[in-house]
PDB file of N, CA and C in Angstrom:
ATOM      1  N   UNK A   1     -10.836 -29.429  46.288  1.00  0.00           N
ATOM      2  CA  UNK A   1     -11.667 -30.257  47.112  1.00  0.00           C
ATOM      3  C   UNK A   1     -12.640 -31.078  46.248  1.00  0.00           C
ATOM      4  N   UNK A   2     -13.246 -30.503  45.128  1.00  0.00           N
ATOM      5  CA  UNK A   2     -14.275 -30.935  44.313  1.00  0.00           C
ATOM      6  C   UNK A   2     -13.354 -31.852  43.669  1.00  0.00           C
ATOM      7  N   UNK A   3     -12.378 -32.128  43.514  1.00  0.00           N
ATOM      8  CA  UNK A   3     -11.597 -33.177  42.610  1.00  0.00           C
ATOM      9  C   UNK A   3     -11.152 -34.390  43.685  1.00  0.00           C
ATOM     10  N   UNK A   4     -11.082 -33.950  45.083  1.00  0.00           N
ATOM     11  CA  UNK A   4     -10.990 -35.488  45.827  1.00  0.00           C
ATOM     12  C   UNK A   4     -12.026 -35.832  45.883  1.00  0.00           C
ATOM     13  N   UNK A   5     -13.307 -35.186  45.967  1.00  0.00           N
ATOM     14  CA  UNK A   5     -14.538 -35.591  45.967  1.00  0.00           C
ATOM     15  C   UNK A   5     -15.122 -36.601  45.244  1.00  0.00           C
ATOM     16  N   UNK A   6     -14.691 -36.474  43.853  1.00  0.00           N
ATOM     17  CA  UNK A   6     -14.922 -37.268  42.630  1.00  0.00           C
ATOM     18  C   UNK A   6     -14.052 -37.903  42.172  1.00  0.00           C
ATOM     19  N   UNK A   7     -12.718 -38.038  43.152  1.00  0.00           N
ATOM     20  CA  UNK A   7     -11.903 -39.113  42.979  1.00  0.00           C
ATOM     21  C   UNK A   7     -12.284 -40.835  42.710  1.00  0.00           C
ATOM     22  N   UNK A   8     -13.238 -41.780  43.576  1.00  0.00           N
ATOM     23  CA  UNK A   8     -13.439 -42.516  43.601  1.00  0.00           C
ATOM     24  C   UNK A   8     -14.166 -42.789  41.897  1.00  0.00           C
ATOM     25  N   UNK A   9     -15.456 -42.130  41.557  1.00  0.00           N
ATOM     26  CA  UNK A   9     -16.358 -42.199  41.132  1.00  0.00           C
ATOM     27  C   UNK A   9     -15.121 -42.192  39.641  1.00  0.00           C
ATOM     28  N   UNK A  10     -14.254 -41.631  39.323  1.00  0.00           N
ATOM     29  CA  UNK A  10     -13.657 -41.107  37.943  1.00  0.00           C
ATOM     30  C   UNK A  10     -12.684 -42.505  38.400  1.00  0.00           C
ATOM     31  N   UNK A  11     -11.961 -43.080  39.233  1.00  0.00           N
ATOM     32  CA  UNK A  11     -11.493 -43.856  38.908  1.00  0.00           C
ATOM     33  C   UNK A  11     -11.976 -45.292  38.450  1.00  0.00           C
ATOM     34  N   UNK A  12     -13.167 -45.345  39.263  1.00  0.00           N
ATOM     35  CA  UNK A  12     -14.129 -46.677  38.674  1.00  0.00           C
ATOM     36  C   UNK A  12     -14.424 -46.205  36.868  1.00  0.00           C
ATOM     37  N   UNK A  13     -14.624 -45.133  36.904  1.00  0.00           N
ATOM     38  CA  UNK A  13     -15.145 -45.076  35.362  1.00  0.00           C
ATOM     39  C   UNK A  13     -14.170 -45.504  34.546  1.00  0.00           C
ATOM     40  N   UNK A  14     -12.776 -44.847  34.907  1.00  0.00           N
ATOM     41  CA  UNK A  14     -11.767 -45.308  33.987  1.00  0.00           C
ATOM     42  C   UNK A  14     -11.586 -46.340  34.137  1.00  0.00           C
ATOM     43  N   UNK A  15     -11.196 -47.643  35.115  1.00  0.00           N
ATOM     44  CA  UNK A  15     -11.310 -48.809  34.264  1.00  0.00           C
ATOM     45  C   UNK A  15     -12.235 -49.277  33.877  1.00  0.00           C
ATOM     46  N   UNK A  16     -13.771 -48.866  34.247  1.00  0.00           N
ATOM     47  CA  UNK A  16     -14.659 -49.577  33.140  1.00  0.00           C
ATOM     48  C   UNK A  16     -14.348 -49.089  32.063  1.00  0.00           C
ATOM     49  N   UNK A  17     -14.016 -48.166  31.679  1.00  0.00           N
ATOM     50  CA  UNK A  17     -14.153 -47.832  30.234  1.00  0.00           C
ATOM     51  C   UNK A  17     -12.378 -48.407  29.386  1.00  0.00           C
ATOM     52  N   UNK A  18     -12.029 -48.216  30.255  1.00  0.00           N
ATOM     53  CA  UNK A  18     -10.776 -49.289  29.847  1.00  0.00           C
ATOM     54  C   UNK A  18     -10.246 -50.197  29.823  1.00  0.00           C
ATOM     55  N   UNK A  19     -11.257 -51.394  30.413  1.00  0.00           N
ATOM     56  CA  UNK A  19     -11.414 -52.534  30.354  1.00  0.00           C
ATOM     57  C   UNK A  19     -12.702 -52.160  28.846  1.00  0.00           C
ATOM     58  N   UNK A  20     -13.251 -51.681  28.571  1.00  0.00           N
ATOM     59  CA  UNK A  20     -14.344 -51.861  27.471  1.00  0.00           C
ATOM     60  C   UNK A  20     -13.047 -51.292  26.613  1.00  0.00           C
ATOM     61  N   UNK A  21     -12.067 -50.371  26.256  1.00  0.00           N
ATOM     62  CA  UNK A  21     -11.491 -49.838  25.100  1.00  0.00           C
ATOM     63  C   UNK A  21     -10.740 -51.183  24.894  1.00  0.00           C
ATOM     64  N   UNK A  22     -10.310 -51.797  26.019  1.00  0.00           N
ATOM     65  CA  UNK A  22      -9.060 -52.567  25.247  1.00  0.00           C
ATOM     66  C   UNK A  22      -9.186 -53.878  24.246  1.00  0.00           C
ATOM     67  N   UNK A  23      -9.970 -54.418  23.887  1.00  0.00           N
ATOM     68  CA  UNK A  23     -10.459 -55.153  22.773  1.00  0.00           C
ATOM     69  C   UNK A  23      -9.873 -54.323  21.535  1.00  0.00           C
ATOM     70  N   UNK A  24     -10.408 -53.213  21.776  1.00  0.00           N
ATOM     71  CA  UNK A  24      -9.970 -52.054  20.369  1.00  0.00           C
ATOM     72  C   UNK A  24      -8.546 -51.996  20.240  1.00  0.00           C
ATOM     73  N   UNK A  25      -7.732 -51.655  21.525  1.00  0.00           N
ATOM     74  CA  UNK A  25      -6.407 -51.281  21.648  1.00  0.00           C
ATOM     75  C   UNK A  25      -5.444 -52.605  20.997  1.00  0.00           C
ATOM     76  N   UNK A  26      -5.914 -53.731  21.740  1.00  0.00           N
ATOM     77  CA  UNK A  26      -5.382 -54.810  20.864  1.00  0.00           C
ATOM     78  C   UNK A  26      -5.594 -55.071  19.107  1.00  0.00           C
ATOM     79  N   UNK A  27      -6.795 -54.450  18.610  1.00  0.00           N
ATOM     80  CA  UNK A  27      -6.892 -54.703  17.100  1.00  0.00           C
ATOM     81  C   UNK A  27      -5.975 -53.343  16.551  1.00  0.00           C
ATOM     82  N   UNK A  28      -5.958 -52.558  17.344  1.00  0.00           N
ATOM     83  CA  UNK A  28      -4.959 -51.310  17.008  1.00  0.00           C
ATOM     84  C   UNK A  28      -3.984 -51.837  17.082  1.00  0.00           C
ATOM     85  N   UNK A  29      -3.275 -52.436  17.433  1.00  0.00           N
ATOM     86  CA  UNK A  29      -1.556 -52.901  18.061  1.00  0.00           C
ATOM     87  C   UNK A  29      -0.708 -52.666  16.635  1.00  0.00           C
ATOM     88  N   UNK A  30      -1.262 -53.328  15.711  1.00  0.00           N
ATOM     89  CA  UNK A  30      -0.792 -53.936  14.475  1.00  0.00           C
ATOM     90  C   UNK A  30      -0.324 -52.670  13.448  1.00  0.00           C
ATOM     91  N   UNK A  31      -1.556 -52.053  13.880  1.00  0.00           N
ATOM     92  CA  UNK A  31      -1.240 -50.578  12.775  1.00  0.00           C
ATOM     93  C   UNK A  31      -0.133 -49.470  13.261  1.00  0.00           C
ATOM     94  N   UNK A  32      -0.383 -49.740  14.626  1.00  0.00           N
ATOM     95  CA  UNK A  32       1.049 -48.899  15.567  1.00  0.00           C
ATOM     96  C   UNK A  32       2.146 -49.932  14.991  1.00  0.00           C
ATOM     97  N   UNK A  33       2.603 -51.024  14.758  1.00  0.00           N
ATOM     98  CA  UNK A  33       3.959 -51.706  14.141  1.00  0.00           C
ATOM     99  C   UNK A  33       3.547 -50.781  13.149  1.00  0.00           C
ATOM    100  N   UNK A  34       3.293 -51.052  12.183  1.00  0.00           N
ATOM    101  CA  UNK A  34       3.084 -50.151  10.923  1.00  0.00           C
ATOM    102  C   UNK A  34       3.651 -48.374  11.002  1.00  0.00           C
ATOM    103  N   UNK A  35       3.723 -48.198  12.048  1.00  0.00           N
ATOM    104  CA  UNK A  35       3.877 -46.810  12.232  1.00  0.00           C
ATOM    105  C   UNK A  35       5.206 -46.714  12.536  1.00  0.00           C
ATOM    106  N   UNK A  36       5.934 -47.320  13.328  1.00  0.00           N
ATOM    107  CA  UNK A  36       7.087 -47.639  13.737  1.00  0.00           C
ATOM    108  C   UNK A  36       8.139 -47.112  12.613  1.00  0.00           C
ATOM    109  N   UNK A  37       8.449 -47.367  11.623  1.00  0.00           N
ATOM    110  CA  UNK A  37       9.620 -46.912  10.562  1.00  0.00           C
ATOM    111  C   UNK A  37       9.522 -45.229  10.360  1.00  0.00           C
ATOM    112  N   UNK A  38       7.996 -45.262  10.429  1.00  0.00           N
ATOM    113  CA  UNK A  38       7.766 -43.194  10.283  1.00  0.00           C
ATOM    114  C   UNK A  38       8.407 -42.818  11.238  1.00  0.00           C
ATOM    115  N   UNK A  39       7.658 -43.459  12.275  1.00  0.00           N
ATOM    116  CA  UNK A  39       8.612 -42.651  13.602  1.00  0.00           C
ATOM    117  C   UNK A  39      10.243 -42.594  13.600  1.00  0.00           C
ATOM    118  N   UNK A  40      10.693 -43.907  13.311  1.00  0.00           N
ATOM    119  CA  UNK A  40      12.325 -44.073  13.608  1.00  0.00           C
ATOM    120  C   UNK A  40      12.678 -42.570  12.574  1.00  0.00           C
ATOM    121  N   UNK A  41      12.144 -43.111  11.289  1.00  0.00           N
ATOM    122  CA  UNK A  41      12.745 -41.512  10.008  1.00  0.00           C
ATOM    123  C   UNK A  41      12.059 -40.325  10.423  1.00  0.00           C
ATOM    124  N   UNK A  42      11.272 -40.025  11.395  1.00  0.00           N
ATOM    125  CA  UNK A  42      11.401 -38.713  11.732  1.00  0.00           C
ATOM    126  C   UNK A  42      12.155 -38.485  12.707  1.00  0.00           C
ATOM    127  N   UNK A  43      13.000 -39.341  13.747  1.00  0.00           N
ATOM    128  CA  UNK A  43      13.772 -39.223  14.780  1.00  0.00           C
ATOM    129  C   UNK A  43      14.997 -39.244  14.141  1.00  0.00           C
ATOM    130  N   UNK A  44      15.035 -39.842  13.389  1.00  0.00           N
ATOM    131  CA  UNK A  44      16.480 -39.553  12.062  1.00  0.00           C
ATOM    132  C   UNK A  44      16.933 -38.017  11.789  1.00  0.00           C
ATOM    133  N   UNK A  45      15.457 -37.841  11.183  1.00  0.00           N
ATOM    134  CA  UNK A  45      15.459 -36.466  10.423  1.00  0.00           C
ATOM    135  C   UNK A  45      15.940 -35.652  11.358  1.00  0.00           C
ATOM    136  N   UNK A  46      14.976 -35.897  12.250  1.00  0.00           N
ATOM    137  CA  UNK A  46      15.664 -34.246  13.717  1.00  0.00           C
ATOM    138  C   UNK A  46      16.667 -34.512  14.099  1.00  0.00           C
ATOM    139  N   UNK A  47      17.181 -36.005  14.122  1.00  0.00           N
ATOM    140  CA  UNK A  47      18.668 -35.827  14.580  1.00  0.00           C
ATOM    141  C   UNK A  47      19.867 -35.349  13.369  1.00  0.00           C
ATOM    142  N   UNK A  48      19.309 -35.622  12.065  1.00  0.00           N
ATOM    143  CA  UNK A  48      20.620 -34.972  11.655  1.00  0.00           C
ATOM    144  C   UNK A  48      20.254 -33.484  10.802  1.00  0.00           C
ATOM    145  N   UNK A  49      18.988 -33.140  10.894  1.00  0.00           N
ATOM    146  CA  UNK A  49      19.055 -31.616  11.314  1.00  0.00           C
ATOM    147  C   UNK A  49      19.410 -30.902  12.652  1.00  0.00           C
ATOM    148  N   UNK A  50      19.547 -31.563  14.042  1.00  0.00           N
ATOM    149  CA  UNK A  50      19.994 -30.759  14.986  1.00  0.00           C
ATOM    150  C   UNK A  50      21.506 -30.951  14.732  1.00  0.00           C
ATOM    151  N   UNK A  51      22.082 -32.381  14.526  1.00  0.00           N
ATOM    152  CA  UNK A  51      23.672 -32.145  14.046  1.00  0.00           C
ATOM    153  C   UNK A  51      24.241 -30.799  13.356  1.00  0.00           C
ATOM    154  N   UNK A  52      22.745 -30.471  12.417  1.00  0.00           N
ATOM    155  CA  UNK A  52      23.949 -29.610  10.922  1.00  0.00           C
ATOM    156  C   UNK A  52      23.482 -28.532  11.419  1.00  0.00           C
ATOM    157  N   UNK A  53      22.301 -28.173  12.321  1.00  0.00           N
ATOM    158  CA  UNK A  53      21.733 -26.482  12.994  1.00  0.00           C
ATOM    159  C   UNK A  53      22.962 -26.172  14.273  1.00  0.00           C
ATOM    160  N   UNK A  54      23.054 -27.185  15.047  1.00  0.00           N
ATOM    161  CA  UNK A  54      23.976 -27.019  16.315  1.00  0.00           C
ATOM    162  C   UNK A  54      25.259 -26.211  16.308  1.00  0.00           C
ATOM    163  N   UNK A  55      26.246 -26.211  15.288  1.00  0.00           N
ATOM    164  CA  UNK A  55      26.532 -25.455  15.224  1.00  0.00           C
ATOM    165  C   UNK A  55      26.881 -24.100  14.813  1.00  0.00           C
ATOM    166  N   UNK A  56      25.545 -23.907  13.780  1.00  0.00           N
ATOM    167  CA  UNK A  56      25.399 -22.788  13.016  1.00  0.00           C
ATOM    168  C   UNK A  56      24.473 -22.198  14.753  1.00  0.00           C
ATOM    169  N   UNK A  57      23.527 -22.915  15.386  1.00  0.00           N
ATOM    170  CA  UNK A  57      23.013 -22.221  16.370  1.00  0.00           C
ATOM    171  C   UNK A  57      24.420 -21.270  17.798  1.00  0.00           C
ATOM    172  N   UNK A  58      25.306 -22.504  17.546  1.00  0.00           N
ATOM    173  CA  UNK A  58      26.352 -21.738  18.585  1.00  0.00           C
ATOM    174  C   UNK A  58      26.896 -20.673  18.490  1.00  0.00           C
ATOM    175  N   UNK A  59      27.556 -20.933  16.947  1.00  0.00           N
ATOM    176  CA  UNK A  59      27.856 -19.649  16.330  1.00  0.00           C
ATOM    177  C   UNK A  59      27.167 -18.319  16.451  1.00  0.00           C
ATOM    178  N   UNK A  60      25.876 -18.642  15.963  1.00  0.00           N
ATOM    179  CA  UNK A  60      25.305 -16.565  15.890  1.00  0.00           C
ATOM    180  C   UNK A  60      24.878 -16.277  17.207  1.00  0.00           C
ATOM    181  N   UNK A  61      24.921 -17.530  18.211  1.00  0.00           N
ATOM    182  CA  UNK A  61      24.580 -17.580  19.307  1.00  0.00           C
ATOM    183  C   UNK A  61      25.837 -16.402  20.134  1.00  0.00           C
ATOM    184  N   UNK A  62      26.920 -17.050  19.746  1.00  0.00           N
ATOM    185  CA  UNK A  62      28.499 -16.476  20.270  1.00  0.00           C
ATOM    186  C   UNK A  62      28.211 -15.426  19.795  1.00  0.00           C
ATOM    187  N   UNK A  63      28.076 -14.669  18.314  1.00  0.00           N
ATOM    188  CA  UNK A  63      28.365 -13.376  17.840  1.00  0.00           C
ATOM    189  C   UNK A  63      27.285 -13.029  18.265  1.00  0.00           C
ATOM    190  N   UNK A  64      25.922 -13.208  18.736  1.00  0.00           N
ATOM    191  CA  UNK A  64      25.046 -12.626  19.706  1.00  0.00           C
ATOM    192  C   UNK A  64      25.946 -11.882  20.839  1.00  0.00           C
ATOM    193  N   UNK A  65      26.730 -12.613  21.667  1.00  0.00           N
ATOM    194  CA  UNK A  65      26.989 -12.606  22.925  1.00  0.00           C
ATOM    195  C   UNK A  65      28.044 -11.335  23.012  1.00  0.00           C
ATOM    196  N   UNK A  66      28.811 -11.504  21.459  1.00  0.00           N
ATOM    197  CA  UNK A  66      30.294 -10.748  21.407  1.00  0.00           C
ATOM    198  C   UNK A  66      29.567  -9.353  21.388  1.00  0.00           C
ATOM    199  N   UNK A  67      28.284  -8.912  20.521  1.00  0.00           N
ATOM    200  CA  UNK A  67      27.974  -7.708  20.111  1.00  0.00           C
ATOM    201  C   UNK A  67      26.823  -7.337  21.046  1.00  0.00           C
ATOM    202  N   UNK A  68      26.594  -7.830  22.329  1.00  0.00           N
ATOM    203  CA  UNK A  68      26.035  -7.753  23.575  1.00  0.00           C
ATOM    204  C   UNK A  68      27.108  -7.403  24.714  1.00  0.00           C
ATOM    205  N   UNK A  69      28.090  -7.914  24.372  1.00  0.00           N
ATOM    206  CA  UNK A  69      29.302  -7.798  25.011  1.00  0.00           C
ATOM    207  C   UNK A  69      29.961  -5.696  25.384  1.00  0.00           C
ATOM    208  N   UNK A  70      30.014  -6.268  23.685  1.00  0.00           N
ATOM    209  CA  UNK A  70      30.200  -4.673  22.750  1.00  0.00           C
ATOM    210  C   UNK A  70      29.010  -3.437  23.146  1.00  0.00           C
ATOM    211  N   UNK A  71      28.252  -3.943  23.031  1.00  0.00           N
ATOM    212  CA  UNK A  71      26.968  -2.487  22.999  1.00  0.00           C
ATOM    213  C   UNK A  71      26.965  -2.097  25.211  1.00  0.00           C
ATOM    214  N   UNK A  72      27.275  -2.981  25.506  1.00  0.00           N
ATOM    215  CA  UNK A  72      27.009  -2.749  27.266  1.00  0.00           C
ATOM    216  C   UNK A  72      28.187  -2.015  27.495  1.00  0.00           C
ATOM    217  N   UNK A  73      29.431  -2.337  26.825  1.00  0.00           N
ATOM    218  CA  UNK A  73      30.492  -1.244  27.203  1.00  0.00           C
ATOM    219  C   UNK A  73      30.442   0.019  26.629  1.00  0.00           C
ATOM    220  N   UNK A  74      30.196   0.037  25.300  1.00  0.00           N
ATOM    221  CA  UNK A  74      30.277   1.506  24.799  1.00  0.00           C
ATOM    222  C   UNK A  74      28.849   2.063  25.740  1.00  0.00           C
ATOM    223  N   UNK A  75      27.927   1.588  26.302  1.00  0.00           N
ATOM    224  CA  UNK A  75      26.823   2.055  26.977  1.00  0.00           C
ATOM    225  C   UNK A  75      27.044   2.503  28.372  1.00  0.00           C
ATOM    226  N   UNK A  76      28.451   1.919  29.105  1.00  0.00           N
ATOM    227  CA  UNK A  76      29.147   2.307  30.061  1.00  0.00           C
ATOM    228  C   UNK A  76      30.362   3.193  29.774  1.00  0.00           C
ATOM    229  N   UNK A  77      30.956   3.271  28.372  1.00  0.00           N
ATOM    230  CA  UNK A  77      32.010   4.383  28.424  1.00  0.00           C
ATOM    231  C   UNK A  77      31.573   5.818  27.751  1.00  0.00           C
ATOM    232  N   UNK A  78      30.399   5.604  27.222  1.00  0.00           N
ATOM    233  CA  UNK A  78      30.157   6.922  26.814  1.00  0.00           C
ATOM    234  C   UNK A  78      29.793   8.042  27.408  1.00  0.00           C
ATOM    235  N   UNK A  79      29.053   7.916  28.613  1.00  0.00           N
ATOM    236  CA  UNK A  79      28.824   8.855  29.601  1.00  0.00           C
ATOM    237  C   UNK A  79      30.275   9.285  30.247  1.00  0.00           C
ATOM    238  N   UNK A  80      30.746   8.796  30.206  1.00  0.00           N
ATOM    239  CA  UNK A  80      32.661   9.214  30.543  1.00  0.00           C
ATOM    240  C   UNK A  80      33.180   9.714  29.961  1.00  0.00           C
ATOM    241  N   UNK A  81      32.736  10.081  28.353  1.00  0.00           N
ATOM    242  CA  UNK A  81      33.964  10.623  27.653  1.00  0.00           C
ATOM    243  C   UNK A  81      34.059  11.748  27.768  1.00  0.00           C
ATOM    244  N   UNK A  82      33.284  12.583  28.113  1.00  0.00           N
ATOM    245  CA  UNK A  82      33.309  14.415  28.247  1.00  0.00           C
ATOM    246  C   UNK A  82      34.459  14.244  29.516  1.00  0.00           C
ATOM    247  N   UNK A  83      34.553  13.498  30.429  1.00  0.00           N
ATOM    248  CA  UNK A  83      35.599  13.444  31.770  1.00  0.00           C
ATOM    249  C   UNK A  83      36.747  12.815  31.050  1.00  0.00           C
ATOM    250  N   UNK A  84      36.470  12.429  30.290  1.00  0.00           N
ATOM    251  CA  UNK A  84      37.899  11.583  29.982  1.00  0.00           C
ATOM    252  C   UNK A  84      38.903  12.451  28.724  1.00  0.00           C
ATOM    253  N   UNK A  85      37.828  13.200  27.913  1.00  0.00           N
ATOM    254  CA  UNK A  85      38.278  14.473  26.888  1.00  0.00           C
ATOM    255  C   UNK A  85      38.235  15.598  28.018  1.00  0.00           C
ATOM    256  N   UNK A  86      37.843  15.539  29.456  1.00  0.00           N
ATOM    257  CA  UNK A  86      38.778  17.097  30.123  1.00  0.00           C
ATOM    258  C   UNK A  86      40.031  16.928  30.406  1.00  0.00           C
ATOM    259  N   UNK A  87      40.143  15.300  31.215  1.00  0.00           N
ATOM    260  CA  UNK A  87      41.264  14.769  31.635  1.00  0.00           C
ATOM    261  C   UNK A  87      42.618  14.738  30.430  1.00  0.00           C
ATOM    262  N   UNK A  88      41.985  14.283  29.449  1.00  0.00           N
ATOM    263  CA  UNK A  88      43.017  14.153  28.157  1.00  0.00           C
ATOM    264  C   UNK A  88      43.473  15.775  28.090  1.00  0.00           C
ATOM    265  N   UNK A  89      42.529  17.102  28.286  1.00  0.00           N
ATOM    266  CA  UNK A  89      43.514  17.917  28.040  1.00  0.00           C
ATOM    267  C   UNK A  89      44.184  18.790  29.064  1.00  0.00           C
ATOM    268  N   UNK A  90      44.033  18.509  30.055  1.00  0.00           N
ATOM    269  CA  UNK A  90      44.766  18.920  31.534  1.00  0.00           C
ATOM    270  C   UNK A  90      46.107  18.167  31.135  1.00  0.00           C
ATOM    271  N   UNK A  91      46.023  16.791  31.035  1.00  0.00           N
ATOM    272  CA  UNK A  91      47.173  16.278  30.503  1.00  0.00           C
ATOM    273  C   UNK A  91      48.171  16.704  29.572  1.00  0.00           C
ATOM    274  N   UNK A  92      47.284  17.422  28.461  1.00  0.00           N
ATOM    275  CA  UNK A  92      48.102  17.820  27.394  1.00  0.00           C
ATOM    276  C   UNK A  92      48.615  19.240  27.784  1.00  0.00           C
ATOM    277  N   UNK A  93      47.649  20.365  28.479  1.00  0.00           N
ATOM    278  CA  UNK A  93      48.628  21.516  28.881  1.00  0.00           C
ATOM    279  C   UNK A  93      49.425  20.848  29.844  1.00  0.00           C
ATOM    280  N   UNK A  94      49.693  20.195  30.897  1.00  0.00           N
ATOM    281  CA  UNK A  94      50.498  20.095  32.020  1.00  0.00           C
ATOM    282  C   UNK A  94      51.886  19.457  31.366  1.00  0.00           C
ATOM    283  N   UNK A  95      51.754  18.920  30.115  1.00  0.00           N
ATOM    284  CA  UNK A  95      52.691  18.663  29.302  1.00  0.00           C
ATOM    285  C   UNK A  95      53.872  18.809  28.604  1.00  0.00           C
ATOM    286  N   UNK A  96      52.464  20.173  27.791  1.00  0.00           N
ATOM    287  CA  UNK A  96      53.303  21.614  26.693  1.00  0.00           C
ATOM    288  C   UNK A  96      54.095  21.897  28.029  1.00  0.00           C
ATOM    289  N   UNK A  97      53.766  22.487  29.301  1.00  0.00           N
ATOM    290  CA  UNK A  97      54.026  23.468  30.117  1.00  0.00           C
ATOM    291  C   UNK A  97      55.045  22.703  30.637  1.00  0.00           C
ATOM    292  N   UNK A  98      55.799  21.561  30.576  1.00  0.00           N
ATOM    293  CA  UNK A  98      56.540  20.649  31.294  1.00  0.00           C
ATOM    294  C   UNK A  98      57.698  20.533  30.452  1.00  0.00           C
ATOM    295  N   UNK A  99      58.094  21.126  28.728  1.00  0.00           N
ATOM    296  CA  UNK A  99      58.773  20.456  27.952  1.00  0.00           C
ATOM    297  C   UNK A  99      60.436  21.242  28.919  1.00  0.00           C
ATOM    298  N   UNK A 100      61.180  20.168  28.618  1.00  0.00           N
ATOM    299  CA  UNK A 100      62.793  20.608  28.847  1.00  0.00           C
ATOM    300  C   UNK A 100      63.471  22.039  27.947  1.00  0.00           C
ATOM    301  N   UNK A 101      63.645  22.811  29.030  1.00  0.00           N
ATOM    302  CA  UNK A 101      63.935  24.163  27.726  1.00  0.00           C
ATOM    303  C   UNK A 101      65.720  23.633  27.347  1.00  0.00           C
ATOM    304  N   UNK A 102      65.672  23.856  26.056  1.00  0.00           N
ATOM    305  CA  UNK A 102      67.333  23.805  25.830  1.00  0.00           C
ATOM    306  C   UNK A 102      67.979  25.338  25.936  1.00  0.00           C
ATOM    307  N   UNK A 103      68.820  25.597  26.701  1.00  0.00           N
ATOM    308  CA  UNK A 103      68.943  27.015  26.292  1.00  0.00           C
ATOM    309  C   UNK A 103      70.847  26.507  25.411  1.00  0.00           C
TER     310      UNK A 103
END
């Protein structure tokens, strides 16, 4: 509420005071050209460091994913294996006990 309040009053200020900066802004203009080539070679730079990171980032990104992949299953089959080593040996006597006798 206190900020619609002082809506009017802050917008008159800003253009007075920005009608008073811009004399300055225009003698500035010149030194911003001047700046212009830094900028382009640092937009250079990040672009052909994100080229040569991009796919070193995908990569450990993927073997992130594979050994996230990996740790959630062995984290789901290990509580199983005591059932799965009873099952394995019910299997194996019902087996022995199954062989074809030759007489």
């Amino acid at each position: 509420m206190f900020w619609l309040l002082t809506l009017p009053f802050r917008i008159v200020f800003c253009v007075l005071f920005g009608l008073l900066m811009l004399p300055l802004a225009i003698l500035a203009l010149p030194f911003a050209f001047l700046a212009l080539p830094f900028l382009l070679l640092r937009f250079i730079l990040k672009l052909t460091f994100a080229a040569v990171m991009l796919p070193v980032a995908l990569l450990v990104g993927g073997i992130g994913i594979a050994v996230a992949f990996v740790a959630v299953v062995l984290a789901l089959a290990v509580p199983l294996l005591p059932f799965a080593f009873l099952a394995f040996c019910v299997w194996a006597i019902v087996r022995m006990l199954n062989r074809p006798r030759y007489v």
